[in-house]
N, C-alpha and C. Protein backbone atom coordinates (compact mmCIF):
# COMPACT_ATOMS: atom_id res chain seq x y z
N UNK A 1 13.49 14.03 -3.38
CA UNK A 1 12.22 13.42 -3.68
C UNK A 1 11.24 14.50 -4.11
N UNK A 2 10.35 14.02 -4.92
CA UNK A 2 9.18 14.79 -5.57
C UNK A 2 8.36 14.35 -6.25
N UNK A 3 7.47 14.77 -6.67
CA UNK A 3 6.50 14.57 -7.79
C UNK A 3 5.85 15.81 -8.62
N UNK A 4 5.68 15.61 -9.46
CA UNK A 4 5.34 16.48 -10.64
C UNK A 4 4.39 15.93 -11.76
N UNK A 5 2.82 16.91 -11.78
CA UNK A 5 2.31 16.58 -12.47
C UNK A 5 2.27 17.00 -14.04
N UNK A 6 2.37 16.10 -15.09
CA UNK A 6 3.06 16.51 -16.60
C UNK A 6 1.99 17.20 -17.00
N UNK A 7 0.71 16.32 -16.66
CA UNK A 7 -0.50 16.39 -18.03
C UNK A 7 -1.65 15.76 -17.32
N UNK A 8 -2.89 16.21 -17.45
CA UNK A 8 -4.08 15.36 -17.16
C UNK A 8 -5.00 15.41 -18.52
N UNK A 9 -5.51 13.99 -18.36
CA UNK A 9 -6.55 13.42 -19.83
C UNK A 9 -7.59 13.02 -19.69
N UNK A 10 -8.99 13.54 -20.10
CA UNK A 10 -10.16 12.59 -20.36
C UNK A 10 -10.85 11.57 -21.13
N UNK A 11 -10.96 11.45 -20.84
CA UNK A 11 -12.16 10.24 -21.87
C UNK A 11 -13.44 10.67 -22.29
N UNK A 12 -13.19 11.05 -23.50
CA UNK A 12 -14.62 11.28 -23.81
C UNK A 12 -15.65 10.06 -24.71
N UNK A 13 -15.26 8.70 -24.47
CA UNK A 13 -15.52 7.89 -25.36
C UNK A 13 -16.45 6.79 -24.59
N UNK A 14 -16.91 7.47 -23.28
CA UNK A 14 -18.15 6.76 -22.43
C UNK A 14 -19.32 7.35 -22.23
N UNK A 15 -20.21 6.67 -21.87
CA UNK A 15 -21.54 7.26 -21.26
C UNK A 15 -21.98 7.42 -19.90
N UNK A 16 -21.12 7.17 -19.18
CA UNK A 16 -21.06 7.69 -17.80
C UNK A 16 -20.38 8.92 -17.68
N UNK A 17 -19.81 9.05 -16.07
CA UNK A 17 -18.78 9.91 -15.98
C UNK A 17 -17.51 9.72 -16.72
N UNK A 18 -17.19 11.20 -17.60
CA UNK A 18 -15.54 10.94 -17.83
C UNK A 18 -14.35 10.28 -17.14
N UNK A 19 -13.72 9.07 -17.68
CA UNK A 19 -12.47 8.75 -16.77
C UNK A 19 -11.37 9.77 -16.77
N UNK A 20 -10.61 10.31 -16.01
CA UNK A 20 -9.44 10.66 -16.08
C UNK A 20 -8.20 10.56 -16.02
N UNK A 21 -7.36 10.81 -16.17
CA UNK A 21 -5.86 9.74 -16.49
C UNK A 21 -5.13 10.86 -16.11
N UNK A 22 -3.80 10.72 -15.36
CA UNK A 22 -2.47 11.59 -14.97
C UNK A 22 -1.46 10.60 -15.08
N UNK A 23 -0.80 11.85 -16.05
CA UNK A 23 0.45 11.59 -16.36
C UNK A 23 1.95 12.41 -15.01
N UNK A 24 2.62 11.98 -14.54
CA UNK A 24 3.03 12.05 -13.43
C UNK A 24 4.45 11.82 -13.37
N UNK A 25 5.56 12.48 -13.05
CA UNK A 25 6.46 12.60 -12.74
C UNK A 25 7.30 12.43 -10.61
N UNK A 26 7.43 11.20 -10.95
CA UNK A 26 8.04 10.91 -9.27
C UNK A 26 9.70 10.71 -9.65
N UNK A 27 10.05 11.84 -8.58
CA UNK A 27 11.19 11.66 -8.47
C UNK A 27 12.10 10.92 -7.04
N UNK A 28 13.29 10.23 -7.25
CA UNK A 28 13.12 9.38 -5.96
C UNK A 28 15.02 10.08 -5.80
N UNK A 29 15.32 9.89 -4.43
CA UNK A 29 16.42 10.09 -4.07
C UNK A 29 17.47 8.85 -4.31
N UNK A 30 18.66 8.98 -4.86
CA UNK A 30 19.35 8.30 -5.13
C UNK A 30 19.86 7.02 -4.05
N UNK A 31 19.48 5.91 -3.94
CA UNK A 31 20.09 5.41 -3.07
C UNK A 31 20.12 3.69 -3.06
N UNK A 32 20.19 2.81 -2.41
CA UNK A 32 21.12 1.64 -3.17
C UNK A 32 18.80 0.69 -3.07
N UNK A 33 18.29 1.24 -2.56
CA UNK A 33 17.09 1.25 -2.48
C UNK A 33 16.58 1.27 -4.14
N UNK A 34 16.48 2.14 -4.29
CA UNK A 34 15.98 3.32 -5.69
C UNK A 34 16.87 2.60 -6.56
N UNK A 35 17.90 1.92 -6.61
CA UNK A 35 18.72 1.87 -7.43
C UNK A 35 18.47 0.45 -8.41
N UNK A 36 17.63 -0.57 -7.21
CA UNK A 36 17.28 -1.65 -7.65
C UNK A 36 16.70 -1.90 -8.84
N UNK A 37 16.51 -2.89 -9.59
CA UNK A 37 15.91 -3.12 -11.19
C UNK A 37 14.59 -3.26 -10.86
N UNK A 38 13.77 -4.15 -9.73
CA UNK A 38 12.41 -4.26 -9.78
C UNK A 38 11.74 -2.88 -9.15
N UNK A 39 12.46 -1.94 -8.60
CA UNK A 39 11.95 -0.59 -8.09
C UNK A 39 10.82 -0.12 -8.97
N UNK A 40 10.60 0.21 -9.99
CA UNK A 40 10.00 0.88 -10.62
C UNK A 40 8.34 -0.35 -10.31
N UNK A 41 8.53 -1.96 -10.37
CA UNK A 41 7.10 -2.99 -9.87
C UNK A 41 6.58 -2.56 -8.62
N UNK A 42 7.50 -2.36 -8.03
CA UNK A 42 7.68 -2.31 -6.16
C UNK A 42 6.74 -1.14 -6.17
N UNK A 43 7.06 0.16 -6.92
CA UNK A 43 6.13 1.05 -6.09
C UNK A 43 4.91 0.76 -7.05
N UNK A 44 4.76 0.51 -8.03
CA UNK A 44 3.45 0.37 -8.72
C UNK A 44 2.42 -0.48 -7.84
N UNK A 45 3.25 -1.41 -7.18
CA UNK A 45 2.62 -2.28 -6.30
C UNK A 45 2.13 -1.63 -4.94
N UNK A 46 3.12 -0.39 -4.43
CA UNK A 46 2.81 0.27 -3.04
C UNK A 46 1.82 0.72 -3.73
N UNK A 47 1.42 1.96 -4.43
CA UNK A 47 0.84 2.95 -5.09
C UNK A 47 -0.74 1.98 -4.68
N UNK A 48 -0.88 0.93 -5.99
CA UNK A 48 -2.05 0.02 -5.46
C UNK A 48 -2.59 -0.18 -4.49
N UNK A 49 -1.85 -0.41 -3.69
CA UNK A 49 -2.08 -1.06 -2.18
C UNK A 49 -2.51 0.36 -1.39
N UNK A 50 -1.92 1.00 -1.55
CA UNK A 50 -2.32 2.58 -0.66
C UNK A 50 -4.01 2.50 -1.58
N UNK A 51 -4.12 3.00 -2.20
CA UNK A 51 -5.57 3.11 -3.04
C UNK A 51 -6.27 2.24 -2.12
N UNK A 52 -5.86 1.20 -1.73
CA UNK A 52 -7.06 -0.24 -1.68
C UNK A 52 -7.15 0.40 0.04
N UNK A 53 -5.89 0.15 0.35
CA UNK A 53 -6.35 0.66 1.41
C UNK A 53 -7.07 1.88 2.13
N UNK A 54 -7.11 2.77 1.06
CA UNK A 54 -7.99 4.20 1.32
C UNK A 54 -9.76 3.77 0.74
N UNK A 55 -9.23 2.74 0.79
CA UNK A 55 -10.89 2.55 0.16
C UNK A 55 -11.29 3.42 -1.23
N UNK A 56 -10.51 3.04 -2.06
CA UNK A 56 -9.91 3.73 -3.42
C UNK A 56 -10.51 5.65 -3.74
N UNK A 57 -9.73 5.65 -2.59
CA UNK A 57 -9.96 7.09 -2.87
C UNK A 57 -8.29 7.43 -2.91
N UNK A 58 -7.56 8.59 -3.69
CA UNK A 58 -6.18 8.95 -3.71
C UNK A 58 -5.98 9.88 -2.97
N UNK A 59 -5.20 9.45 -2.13
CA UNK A 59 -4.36 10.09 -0.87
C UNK A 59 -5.90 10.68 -0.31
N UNK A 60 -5.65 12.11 0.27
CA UNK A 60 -7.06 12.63 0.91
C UNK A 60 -7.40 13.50 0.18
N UNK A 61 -7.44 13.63 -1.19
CA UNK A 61 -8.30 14.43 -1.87
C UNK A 61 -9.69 13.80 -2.21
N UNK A 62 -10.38 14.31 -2.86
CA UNK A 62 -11.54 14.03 -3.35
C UNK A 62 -11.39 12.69 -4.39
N UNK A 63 -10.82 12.64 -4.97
CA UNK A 63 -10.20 12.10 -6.18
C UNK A 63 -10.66 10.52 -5.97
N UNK A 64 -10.96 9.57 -6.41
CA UNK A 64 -11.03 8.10 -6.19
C UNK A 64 -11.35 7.29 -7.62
N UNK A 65 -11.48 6.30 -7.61
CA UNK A 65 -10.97 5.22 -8.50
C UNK A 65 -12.20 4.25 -8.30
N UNK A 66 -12.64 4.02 -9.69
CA UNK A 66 -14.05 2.69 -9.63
C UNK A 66 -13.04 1.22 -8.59
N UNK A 67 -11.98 0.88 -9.34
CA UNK A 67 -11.50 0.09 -8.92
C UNK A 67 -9.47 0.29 -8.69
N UNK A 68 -9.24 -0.48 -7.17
CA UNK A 68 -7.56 -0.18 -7.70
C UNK A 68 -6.81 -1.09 -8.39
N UNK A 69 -7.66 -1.96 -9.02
CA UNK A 69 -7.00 -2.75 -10.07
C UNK A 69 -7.07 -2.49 -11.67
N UNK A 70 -5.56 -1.94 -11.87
CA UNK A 70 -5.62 -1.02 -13.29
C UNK A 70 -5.62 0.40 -13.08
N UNK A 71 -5.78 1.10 -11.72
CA UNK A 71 -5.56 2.34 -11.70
C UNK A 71 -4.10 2.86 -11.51
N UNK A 72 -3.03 2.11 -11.54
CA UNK A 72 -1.95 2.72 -11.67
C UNK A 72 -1.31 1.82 -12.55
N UNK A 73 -0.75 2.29 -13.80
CA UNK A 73 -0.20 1.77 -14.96
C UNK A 73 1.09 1.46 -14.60
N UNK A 74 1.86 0.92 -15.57
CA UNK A 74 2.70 0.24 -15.70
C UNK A 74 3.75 1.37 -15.55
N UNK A 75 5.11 1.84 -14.64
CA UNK A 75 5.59 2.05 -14.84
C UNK A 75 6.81 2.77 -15.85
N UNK A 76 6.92 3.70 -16.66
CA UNK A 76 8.08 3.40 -17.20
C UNK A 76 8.89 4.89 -16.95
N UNK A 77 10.24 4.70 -17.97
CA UNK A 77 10.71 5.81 -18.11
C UNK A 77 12.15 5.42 -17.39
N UNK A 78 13.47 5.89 -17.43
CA UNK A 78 14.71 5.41 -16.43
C UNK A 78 15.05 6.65 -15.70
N UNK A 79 15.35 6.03 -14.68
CA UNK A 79 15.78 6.54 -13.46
C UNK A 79 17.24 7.12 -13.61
N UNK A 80 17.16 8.74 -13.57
CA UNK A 80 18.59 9.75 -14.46
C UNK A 80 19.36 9.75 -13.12
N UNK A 81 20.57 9.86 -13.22
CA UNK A 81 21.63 9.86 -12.18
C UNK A 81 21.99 11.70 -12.41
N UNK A 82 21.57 12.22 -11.23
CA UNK A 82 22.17 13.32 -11.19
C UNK A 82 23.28 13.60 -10.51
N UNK A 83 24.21 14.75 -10.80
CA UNK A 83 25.55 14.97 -9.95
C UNK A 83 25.77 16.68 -10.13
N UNK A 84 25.94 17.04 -9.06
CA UNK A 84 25.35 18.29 -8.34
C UNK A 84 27.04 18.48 -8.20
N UNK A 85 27.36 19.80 -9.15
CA UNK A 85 28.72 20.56 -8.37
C UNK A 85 30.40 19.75 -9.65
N UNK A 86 29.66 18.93 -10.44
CA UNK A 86 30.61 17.90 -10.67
C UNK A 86 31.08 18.85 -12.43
């Protein structure tokens, strides 16, 4: 398991504060869990729910969110099968 951050982006196309956007790399351990087809909804859905429940702030950094609806995008990308030694 891991995560890895790719890239971070602003918005310069408001008159408030800049929004910011991360692009993000989660890696998950192989297992009959992880392996499922709706996995990739499932955590988009935890991810949300953690936010709401921090009172949309991310994890315990400083970092927070006007709203947690729409702050974590849609998923994508497939899930690579690695094999170690083979």
């Amino acid at each position: 398991m891991g995560a890895k951050v790719n890239n971070i982006y602003t918005s310069r196309n408001s008159n408030i504060a800049s929004p910011v956007f991360v692009n993000m790399t989660v890696q998950l351990a192989e297992s009959q869990e992880t392996l499922r087809p709706p996995v990739k909804q499932d955590l988009q859905k935890h991810l949300t729910g953690v936010i709401q429940r921090r009172s949309n702030n991310i994890g315990s950094s400083a970092l927070w969110v006007d709203s947690p609806n729409g702050a974590v995008s849609q998923i994508h990308g497939a899930f690579v099968h690695n094999t170690i030694g083979t």
